[in-house]
N, C-alpha and C. Protein backbone atom coordinates (compact mmCIF):
# COMPACT_ATOMS: atom_id res chain seq x y z
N UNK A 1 3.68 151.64 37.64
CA UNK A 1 4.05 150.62 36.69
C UNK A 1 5.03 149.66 37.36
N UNK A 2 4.76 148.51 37.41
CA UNK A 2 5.51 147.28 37.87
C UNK A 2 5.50 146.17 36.88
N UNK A 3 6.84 145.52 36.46
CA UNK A 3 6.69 144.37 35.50
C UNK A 3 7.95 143.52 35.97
N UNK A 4 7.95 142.15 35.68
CA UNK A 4 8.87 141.42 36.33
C UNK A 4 9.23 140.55 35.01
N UNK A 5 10.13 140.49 34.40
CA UNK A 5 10.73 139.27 33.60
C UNK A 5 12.14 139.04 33.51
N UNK A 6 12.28 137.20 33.15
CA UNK A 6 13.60 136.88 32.85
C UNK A 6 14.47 137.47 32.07
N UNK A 7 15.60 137.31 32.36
CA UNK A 7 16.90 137.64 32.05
C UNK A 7 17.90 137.05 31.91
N UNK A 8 18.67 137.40 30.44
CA UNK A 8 20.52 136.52 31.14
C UNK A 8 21.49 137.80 31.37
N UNK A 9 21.88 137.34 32.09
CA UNK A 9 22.75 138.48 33.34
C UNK A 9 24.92 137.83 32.39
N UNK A 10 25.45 138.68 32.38
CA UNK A 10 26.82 138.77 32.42
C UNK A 10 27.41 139.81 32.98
N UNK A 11 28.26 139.46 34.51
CA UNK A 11 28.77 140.45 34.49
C UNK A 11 30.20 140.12 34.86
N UNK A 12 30.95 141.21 34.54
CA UNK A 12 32.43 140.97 34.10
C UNK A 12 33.16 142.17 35.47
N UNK A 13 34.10 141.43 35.88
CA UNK A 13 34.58 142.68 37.22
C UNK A 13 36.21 142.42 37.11
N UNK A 14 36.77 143.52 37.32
CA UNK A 14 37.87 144.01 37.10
C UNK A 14 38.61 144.53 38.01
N UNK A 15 39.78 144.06 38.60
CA UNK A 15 40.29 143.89 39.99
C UNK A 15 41.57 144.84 39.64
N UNK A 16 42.19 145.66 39.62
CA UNK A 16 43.73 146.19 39.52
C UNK A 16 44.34 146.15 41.34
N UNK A 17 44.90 144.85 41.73
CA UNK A 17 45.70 145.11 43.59
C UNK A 17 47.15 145.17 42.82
N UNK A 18 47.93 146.06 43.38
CA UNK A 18 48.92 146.09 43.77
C UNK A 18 50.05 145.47 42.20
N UNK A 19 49.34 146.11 41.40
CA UNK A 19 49.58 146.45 39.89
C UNK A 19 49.65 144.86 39.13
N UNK A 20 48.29 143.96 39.89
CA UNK A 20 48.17 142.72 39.24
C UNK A 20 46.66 142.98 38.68
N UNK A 21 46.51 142.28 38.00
CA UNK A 21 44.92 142.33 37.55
C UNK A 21 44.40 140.98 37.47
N UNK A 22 42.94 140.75 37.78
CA UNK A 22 42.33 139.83 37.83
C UNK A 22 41.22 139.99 37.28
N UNK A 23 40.67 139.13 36.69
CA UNK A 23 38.75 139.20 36.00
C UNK A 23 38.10 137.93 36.13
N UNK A 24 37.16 138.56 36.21
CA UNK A 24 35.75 137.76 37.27
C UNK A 24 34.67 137.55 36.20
N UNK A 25 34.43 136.85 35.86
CA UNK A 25 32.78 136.27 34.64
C UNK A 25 32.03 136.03 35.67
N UNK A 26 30.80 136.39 36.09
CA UNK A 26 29.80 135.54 36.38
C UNK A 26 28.35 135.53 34.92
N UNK A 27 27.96 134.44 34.53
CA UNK A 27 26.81 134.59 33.45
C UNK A 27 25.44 133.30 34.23
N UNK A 28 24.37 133.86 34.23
CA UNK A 28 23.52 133.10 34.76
C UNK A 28 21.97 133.98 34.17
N UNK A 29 21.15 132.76 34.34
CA UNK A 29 19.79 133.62 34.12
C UNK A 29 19.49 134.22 35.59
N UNK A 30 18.55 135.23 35.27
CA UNK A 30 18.02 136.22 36.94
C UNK A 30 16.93 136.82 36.23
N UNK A 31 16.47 137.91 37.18
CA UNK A 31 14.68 138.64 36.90
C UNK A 31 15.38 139.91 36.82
N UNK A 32 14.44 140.64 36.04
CA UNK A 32 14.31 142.03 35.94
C UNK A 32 12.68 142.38 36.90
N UNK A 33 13.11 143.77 37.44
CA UNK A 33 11.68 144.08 37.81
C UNK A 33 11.58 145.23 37.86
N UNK A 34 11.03 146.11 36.67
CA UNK A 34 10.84 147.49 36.64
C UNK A 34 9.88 148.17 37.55
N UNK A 35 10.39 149.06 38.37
CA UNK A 35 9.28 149.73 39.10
C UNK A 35 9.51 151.47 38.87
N UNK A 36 9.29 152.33 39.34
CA UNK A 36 8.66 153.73 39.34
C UNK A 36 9.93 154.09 39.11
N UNK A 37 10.68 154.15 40.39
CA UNK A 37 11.88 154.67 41.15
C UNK A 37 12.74 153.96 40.45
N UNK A 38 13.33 152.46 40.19
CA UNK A 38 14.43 151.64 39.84
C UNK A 38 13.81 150.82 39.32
N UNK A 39 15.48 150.01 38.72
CA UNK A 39 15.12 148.21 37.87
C UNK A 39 16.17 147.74 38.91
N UNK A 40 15.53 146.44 39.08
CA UNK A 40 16.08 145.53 40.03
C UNK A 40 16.32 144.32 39.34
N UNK A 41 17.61 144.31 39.08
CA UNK A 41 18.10 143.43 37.93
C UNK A 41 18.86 141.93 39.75
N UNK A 42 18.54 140.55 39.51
CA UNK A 42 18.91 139.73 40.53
C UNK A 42 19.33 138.63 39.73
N UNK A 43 20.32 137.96 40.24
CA UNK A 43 20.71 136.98 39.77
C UNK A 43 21.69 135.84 40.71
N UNK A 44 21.77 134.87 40.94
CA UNK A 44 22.61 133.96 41.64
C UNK A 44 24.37 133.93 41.47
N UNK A 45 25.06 133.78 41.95
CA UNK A 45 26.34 133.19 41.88
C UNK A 45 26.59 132.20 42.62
N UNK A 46 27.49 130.74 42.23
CA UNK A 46 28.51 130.50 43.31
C UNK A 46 29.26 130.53 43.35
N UNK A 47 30.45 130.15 44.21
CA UNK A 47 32.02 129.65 44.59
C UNK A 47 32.09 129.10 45.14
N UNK A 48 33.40 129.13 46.01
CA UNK A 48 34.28 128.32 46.97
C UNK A 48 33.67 128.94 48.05
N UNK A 49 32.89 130.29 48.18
CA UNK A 49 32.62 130.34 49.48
C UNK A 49 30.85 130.24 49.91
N UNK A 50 30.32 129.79 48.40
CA UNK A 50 29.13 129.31 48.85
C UNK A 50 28.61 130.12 47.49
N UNK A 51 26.96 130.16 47.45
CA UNK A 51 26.06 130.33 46.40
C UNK A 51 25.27 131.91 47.09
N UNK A 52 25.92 133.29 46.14
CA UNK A 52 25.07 134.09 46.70
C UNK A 52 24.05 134.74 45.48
N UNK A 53 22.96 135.71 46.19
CA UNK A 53 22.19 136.06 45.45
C UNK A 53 22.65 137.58 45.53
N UNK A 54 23.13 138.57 43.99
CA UNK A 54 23.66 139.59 43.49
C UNK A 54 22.22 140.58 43.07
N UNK A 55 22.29 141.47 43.98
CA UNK A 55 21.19 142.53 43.15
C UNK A 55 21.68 143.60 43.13
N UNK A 56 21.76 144.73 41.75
CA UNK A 56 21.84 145.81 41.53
C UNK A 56 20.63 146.18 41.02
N UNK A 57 20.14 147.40 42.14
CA UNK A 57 18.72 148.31 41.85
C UNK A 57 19.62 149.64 41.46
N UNK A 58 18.75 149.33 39.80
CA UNK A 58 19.36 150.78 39.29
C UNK A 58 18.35 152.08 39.39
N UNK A 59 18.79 153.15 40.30
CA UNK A 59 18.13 154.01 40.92
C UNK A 59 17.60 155.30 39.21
N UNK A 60 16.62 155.99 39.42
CA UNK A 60 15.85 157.10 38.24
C UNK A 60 17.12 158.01 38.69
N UNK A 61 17.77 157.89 39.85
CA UNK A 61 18.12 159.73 40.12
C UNK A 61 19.89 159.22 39.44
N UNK A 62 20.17 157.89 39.24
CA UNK A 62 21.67 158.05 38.55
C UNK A 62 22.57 157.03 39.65
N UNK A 63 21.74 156.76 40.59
CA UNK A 63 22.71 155.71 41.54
C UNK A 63 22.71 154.22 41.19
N UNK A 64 23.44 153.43 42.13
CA UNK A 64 22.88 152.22 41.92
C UNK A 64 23.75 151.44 43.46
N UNK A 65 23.10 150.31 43.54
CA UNK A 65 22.50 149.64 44.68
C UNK A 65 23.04 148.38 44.74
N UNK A 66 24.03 147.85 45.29
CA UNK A 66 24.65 146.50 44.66
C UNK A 66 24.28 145.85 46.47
N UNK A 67 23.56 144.61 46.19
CA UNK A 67 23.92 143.69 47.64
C UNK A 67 24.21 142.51 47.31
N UNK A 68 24.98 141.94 48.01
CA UNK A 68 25.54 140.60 47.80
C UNK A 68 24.92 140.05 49.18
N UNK A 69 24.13 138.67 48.93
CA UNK A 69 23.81 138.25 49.95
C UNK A 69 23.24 136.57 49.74
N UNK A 70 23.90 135.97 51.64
CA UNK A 70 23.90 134.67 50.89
C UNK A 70 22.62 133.69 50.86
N UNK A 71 22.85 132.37 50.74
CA UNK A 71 21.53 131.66 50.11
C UNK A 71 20.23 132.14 51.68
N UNK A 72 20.71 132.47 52.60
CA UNK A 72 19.84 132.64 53.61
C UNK A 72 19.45 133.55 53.45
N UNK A 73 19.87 134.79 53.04
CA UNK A 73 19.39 136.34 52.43
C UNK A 73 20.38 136.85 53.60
N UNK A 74 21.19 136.07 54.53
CA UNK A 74 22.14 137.07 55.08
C UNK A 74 23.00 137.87 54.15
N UNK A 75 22.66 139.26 54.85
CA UNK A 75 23.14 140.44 54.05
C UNK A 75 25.08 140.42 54.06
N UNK A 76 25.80 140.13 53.06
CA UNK A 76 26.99 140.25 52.73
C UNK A 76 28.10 141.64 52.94
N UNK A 77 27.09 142.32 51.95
CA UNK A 77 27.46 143.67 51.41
C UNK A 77 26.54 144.39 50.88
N UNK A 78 26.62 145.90 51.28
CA UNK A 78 25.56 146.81 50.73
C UNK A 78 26.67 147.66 50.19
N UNK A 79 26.77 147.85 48.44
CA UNK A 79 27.19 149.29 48.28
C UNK A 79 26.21 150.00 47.68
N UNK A 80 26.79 151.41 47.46
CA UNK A 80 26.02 152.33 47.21
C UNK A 80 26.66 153.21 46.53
N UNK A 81 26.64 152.96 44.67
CA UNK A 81 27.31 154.18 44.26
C UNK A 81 26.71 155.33 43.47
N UNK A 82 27.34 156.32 43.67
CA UNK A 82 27.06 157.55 43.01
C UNK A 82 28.55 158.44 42.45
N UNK A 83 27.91 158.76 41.02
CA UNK A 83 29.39 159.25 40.65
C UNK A 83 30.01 160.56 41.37
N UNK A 84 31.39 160.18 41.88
CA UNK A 84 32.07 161.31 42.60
C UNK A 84 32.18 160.85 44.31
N UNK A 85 31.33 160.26 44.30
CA UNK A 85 30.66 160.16 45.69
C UNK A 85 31.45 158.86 46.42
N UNK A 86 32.37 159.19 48.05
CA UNK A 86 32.82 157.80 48.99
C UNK A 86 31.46 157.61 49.71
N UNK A 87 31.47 156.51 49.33
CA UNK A 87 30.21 155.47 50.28
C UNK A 87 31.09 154.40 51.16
N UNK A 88 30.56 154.49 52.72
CA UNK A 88 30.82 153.62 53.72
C UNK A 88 30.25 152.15 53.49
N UNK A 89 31.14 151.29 53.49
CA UNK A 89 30.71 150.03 53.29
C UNK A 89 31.26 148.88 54.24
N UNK A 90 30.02 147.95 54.37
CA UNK A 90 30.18 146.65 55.49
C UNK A 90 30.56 145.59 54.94
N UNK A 91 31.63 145.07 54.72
CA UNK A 91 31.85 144.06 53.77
C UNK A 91 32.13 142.64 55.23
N UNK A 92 31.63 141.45 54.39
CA UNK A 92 31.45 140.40 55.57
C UNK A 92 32.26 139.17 54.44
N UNK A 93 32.63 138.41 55.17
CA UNK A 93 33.20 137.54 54.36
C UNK A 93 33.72 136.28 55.81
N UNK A 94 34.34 135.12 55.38
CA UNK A 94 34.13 134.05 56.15
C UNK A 94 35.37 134.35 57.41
N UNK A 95 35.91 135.35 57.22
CA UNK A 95 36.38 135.79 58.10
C UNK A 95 36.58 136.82 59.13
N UNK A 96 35.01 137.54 58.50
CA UNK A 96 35.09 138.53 59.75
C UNK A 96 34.20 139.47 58.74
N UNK A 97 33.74 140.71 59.35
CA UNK A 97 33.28 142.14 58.86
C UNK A 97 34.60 143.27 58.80
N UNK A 98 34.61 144.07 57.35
CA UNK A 98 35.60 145.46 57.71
C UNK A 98 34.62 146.23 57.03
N UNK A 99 34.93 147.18 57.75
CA UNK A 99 34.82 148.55 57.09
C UNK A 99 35.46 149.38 55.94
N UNK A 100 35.29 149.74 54.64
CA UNK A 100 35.17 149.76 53.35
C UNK A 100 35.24 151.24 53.05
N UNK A 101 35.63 151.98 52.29
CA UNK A 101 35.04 152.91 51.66
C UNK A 101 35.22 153.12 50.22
N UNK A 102 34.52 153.00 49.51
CA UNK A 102 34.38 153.15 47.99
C UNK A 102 34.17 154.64 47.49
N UNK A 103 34.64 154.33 46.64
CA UNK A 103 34.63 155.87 46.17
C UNK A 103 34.52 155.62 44.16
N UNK A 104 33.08 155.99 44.31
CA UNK A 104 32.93 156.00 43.12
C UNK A 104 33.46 157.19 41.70
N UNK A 105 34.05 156.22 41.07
CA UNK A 105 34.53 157.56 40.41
C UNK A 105 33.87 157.54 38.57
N UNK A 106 33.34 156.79 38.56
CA UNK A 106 31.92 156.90 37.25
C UNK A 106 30.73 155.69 36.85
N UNK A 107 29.52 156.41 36.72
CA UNK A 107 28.93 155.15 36.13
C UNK A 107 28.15 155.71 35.17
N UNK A 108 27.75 154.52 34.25
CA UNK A 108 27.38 154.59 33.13
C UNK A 108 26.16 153.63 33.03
N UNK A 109 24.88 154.30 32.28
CA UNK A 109 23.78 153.46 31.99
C UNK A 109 23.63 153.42 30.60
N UNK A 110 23.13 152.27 29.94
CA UNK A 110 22.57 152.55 28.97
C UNK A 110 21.74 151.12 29.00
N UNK A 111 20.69 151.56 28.73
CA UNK A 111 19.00 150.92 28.76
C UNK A 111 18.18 151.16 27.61
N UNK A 112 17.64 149.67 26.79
CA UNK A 112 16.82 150.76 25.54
C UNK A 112 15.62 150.80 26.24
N UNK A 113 15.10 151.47 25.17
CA UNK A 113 13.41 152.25 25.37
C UNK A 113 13.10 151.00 25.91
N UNK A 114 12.85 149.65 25.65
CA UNK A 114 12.06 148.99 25.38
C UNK A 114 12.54 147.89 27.18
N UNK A 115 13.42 148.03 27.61
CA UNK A 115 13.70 147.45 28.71
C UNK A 115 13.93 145.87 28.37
N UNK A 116 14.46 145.79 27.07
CA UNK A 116 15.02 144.48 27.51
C UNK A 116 16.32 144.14 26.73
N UNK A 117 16.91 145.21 27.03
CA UNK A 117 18.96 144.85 27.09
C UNK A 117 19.40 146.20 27.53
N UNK A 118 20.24 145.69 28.18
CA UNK A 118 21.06 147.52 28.65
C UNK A 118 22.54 146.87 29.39
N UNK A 119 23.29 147.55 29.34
CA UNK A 119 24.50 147.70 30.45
C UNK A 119 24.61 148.87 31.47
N UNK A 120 25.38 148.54 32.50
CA UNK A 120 25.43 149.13 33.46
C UNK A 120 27.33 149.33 34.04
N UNK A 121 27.94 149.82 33.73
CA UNK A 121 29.61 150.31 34.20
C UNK A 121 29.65 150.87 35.07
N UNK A 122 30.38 150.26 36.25
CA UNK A 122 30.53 151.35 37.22
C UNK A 122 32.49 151.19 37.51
N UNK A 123 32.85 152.57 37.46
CA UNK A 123 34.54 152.07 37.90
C UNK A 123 34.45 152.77 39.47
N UNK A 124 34.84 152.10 40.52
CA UNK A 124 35.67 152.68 41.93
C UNK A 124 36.58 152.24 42.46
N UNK A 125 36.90 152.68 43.41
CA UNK A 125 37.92 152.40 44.12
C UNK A 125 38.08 151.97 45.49
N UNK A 126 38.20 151.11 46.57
CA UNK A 126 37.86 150.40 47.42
C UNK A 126 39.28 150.88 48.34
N UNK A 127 38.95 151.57 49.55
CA UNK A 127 40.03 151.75 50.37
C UNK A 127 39.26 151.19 51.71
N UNK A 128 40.32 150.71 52.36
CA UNK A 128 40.41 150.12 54.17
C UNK A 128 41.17 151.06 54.78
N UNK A 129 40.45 151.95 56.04
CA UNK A 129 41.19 153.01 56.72
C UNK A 129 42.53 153.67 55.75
N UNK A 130 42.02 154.28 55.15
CA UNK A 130 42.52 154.81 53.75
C UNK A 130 43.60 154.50 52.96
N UNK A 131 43.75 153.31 53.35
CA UNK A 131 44.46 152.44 52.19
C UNK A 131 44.12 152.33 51.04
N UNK A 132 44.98 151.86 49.73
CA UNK A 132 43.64 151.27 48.91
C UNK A 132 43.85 149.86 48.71
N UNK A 133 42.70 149.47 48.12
CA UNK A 133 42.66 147.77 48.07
C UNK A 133 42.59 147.41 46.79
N UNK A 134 42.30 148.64 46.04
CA UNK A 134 42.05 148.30 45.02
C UNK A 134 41.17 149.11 43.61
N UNK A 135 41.51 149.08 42.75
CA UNK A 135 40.63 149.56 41.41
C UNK A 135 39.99 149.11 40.79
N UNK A 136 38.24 149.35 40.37
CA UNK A 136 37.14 148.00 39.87
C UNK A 136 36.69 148.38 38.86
N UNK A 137 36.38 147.75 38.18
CA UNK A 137 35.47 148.17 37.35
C UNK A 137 34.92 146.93 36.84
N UNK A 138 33.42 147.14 36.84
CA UNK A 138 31.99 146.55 36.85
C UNK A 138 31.40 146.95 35.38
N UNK A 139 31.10 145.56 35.05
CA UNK A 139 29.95 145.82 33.69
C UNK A 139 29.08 144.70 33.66
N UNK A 140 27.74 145.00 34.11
CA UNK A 140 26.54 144.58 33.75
C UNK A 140 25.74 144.66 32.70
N UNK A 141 25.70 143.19 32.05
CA UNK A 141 25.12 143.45 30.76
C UNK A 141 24.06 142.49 30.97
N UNK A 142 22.18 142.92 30.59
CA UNK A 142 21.13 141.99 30.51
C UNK A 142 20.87 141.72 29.05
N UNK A 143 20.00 141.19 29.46
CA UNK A 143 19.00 141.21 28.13
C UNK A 143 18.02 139.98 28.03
N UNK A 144 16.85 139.97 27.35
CA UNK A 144 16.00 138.90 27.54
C UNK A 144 15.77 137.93 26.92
């Protein structure tokens, strides 16, 4: 089973550095594309550092799949979370590549039967050679 349709995408991100907080809106239309294994929910952003394309493939087994990448499809960032679970991450930005480790500490699905609205929460935590950088939390909300 494969199906592909529009979407409006909101997602809302949640920054705690160094006991300041910051929040992030992005809202835009993007595609859904249900397949076997995952939904591959895509959608555009821009900024100040250019226009990228955001995909989270939400995995059957409970993971999910975030790449940030820019209008060329150069790859940005790959994470990879799973609850409980530090994932190694390549983060690129206009000043260079570091090395990342996230550490997911929950996510949450909820999808109706019918595949066309669901959210997606994920909270982690982002350390540099075991620093931290920071506390997130992610909410993806579709619908058609």
């Amino acid at each position: 089973m494969s199906r592909s349709q529009e979407i409006q995408v909101k997602l809302t991100t949640k920054i705690v550095q160094d006991e300041q907080v910051n929040n992030h809106l992005i809202e835009n239309s993007g595609t859904m594309q249900i397949n076997d294994d995952r939904i591959v929910i895509e959608f555009w952003d821009s900024n100040s550092e250019g226009d990228f394309l955001i995909r989270f493939d939400l995995l059957n087994e409970g993971g999910v799949l975030l790449n940030r990448s820019s209008k060329d499809r150069q790859n940005m960032s790959d994470f990879y979370f799973q609850e409980g679970q530090e994932k190694e991450v390549l983060y690129k930005t206009v000043y260079g590549t570091t090395n990342m480790v996230a550490e997911t500490q929950d996510i949450k699905f909820e999808i109706d039967s019918n595949f066309e609205s669901g959210q997606v929460e994920i909270n982690y935590r982002l350390f540099n050679q075991q620093e931290l950088l920071g506390e997130y939390n992610l909410r993806l909300i579709f619908s058609v």
